[in-house]
N, C-alpha and C. Protein backbone atom coordinates (compact mmCIF):
# COMPACT_ATOMS: atom_id res chain seq x y z
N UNK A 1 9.68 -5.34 16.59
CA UNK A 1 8.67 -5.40 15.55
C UNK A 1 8.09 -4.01 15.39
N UNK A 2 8.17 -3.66 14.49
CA UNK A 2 7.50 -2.19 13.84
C UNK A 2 6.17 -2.44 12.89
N UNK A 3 4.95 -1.68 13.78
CA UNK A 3 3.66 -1.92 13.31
C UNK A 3 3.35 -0.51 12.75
N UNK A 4 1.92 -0.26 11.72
CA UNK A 4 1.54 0.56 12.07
C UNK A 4 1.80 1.73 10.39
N UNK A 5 1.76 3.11 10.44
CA UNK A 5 1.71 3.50 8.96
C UNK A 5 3.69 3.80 8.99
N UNK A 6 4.21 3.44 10.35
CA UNK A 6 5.83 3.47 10.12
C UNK A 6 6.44 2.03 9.56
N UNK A 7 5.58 1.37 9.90
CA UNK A 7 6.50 -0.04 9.59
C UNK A 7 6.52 0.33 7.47
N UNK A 8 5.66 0.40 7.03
CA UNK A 8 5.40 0.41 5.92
C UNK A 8 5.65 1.43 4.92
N UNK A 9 5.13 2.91 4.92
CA UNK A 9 5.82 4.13 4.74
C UNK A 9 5.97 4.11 2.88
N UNK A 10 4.70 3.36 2.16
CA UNK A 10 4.75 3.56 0.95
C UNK A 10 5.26 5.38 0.52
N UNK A 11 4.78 5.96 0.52
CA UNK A 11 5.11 7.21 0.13
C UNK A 11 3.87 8.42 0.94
N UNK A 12 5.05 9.67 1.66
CA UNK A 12 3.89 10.46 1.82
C UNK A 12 2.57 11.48 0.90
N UNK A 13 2.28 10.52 -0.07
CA UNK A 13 1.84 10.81 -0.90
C UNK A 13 0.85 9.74 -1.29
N UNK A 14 0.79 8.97 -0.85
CA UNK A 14 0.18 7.79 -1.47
C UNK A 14 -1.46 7.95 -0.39
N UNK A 15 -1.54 7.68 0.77
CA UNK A 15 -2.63 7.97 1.70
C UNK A 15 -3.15 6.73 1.61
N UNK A 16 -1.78 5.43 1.76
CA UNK A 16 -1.86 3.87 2.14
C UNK A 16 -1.50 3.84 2.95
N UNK A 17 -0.79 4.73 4.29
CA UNK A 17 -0.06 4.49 5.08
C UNK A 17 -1.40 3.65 6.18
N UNK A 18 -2.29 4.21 6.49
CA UNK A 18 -3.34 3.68 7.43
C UNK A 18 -3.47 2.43 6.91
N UNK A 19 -4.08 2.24 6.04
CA UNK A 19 -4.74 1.24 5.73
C UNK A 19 -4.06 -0.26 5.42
N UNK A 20 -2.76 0.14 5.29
CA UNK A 20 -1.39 -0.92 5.33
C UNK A 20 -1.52 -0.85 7.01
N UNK A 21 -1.69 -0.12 7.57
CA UNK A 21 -1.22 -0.40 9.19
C UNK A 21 -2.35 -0.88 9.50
N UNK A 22 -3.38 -1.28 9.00
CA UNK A 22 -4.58 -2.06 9.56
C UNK A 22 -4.38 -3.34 9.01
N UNK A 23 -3.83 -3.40 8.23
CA UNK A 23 -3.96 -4.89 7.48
C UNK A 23 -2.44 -5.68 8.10
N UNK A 24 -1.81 -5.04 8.15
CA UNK A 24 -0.37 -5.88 8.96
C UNK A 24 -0.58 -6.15 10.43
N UNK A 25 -1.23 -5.29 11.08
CA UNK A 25 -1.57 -5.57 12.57
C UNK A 25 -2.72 -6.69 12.56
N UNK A 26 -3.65 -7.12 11.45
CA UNK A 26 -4.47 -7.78 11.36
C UNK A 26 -3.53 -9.15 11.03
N UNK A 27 -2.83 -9.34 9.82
CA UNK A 27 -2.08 -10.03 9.63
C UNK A 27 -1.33 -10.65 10.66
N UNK A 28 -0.32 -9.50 11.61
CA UNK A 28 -0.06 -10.23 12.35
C UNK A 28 -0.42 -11.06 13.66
N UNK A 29 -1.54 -10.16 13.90
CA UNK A 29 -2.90 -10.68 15.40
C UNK A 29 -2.73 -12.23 14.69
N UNK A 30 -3.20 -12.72 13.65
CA UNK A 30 -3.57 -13.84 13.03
C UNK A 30 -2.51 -14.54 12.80
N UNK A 31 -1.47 -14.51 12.74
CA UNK A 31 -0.08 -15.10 12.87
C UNK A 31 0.42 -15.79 13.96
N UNK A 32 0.17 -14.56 14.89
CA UNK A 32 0.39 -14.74 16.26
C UNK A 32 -0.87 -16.02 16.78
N UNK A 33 -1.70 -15.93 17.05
CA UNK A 33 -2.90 -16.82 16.38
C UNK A 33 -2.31 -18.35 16.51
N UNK A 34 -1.78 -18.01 15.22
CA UNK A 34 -2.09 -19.36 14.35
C UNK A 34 -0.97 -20.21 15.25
N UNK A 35 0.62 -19.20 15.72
CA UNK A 35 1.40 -19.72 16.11
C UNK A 35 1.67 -19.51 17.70
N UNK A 36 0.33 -19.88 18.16
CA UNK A 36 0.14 -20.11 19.59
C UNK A 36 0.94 -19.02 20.89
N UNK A 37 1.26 -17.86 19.75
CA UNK A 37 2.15 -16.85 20.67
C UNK A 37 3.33 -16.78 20.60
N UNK A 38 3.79 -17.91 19.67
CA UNK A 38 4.91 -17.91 19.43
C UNK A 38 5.54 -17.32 18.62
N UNK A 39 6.44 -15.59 18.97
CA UNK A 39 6.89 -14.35 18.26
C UNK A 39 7.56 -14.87 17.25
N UNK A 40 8.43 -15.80 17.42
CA UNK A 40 9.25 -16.04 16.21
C UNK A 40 8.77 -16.86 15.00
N UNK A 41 8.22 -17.72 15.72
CA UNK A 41 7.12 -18.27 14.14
C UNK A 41 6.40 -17.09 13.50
N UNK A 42 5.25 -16.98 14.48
CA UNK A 42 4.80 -15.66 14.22
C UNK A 42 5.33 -14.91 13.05
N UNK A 43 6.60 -13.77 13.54
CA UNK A 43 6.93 -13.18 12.67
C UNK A 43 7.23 -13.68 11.01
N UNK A 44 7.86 -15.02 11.46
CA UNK A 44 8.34 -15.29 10.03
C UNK A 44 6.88 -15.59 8.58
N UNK A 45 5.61 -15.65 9.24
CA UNK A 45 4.46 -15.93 9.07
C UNK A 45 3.99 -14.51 8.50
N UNK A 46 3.90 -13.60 9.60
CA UNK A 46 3.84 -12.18 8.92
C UNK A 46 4.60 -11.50 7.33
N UNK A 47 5.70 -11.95 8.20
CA UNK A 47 6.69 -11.65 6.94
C UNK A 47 6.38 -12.33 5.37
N UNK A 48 6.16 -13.40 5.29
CA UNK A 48 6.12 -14.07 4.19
C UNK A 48 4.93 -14.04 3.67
N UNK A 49 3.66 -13.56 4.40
CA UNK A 49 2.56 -13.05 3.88
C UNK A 49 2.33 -11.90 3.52
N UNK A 50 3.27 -10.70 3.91
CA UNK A 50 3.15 -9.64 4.04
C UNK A 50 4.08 -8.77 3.15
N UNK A 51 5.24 -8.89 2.88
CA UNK A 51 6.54 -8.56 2.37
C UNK A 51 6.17 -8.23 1.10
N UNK A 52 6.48 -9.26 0.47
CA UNK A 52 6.11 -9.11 -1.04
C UNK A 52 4.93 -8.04 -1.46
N UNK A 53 4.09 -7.95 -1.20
CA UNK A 53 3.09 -6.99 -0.95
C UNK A 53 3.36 -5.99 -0.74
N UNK A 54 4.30 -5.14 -0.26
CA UNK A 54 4.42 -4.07 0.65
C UNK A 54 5.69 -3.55 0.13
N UNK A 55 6.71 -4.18 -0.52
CA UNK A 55 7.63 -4.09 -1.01
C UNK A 55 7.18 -3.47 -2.70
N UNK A 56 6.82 -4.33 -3.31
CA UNK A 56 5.39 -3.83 -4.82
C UNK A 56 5.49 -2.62 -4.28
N UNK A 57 4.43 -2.22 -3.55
CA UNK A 57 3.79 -1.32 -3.26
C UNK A 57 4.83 0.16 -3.23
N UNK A 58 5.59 -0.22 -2.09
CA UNK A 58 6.41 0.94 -2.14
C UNK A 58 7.64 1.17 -3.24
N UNK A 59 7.54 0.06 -4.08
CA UNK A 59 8.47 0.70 -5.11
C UNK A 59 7.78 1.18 -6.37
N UNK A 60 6.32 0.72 -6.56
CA UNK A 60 4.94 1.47 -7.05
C UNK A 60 5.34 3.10 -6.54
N UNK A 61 5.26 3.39 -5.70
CA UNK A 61 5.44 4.62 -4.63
C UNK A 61 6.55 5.41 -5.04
N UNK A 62 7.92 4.50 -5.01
CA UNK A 62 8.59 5.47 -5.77
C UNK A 62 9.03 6.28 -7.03
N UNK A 63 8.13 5.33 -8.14
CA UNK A 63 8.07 5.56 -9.29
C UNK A 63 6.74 6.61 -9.67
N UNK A 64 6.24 6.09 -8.84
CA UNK A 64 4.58 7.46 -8.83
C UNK A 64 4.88 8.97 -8.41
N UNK A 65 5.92 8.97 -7.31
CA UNK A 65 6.23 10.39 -7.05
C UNK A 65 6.69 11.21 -7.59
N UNK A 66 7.22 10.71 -8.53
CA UNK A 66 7.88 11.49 -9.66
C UNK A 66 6.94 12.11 -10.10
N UNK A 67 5.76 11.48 -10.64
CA UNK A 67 4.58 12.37 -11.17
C UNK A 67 4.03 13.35 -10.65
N UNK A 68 4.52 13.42 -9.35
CA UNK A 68 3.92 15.05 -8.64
C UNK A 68 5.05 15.79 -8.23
N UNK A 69 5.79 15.67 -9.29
CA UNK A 69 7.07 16.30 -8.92
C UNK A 69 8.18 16.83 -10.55
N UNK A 70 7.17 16.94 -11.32
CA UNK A 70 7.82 17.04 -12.87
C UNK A 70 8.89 17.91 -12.98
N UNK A 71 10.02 17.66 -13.66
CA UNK A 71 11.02 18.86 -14.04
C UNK A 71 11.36 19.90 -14.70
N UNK A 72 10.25 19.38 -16.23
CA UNK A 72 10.06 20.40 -17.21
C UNK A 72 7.83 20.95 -16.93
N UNK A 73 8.79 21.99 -17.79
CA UNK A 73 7.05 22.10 -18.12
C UNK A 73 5.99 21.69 -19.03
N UNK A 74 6.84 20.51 -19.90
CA UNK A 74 5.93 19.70 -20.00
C UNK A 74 4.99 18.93 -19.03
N UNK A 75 6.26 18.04 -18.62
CA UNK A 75 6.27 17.10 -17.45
C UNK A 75 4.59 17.99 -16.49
N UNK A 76 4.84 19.34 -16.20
CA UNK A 76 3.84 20.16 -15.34
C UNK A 76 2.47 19.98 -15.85
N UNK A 77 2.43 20.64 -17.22
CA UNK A 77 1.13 20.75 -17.84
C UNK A 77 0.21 19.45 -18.18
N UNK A 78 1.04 18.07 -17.82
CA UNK A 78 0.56 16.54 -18.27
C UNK A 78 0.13 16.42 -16.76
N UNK A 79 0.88 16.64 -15.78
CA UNK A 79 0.31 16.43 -14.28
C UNK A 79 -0.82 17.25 -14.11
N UNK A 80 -1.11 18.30 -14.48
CA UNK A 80 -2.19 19.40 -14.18
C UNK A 80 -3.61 19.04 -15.12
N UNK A 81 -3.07 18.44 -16.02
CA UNK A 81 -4.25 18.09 -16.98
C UNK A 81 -4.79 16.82 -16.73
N UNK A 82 -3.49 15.51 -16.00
CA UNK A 82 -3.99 14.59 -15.18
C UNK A 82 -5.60 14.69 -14.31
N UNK A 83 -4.92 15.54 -13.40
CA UNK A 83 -5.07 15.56 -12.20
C UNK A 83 -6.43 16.51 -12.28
N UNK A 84 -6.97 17.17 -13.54
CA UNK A 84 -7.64 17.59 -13.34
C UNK A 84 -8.82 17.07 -14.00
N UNK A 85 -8.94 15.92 -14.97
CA UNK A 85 -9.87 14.84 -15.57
C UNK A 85 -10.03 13.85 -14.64
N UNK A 86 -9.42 14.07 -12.98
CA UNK A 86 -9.89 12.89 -12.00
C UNK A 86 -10.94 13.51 -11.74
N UNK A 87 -11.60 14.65 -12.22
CA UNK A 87 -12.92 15.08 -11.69
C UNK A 87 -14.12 14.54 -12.50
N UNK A 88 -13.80 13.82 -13.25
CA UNK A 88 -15.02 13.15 -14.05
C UNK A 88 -14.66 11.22 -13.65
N UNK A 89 -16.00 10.94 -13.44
CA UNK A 89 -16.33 9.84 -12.70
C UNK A 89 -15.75 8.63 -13.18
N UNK A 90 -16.02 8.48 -14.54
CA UNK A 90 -15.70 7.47 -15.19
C UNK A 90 -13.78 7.20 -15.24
N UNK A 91 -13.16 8.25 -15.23
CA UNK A 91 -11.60 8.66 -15.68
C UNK A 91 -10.99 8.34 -14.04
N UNK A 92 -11.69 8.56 -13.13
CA UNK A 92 -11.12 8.73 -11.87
C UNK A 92 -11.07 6.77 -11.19
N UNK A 93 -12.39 6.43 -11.54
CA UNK A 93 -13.10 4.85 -11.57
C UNK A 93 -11.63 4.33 -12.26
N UNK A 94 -11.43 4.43 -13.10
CA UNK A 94 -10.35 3.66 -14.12
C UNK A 94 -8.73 3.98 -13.49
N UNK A 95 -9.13 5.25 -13.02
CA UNK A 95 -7.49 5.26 -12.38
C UNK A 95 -7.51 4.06 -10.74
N UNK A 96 -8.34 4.45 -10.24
CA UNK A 96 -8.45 3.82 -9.55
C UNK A 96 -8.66 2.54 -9.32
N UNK A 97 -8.92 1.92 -10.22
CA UNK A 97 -8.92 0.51 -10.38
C UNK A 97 -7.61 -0.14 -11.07
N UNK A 98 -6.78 0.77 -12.01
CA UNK A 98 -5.24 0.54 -12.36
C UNK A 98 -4.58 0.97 -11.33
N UNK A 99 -4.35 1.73 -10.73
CA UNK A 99 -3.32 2.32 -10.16
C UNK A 99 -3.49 2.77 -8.38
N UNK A 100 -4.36 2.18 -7.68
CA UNK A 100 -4.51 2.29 -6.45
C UNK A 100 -5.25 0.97 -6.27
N UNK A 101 -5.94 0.30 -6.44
CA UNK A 101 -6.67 -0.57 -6.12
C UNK A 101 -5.55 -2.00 -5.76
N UNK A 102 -5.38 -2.67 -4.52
CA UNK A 102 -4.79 -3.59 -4.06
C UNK A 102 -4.99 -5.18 -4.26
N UNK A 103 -4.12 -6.00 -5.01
CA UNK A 103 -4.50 -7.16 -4.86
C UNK A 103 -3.44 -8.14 -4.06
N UNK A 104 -3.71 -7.49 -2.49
CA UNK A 104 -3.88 -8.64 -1.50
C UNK A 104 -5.23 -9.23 -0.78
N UNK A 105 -5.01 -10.18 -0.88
CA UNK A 105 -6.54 -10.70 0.17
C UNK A 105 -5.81 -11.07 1.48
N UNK A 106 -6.77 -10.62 2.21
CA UNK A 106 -6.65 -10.82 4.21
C UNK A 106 -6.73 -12.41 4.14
N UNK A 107 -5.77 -12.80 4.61
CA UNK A 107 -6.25 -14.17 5.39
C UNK A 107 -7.40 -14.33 5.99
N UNK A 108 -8.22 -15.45 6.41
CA UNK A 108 -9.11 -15.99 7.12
C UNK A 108 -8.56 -16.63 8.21
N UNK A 109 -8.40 -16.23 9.56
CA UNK A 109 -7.82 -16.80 10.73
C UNK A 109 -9.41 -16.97 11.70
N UNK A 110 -9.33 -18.26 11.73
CA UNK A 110 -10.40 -18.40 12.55
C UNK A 110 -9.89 -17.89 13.70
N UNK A 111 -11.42 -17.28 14.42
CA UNK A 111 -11.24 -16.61 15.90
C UNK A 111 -12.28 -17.45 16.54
């Protein structure tokens, strides 16, 4: 079993790697949990809560990198002009709520 910002590895660019490795180790504590220690339930529990999610994500990841990586100089001057209207509050709010903001919810595993 591979935990952690390796199991997951959206892109080194993204700066989800932590925060995916907190939520899968959480995920799986609670798996493990639910299935009395039992690794193989367990896992398959992780997995099917977890996968789909993470899979999105990193193919989100590979289509985003391109954008910091343009070929022409168009492609350059649209990234630079991006990247430089994330400095106003409202423009940065909106990216961030399209394009980084996560919709998984944590399970509730009673402890």
């Amino acid at each position: 079993m591979l935990v952690g910002d390796a199991a997951y590895c959206p892109s080194l660019l993204s700066g989800e790697g932590a925060g995916f490795a907190l939520a899968g180790a959480y995920v799986l504590a609670g798996e493990l949990q639910r299935a009395s220690g039992d690794h193989v339930i367990a896992y398959r529990g992780y997995e099917g809560r977890f996968r789909d999610f993470i899979e999105r994500k990193q193919q989100s990841a590979v289509q985003f990198a391109t954008s910091f990586t343009p070929k022409t100089r168009l492609g350059l001057f649209v990234r630079d002009l991006v990247l430089r209207t994330t400095a106003f509050s409202p423009i940065s709010d909106w990216l961030m709520r399209r394009f980084v903001t996560d919709q998984f919810e944590l399970p509730d595993y009673p402890g």
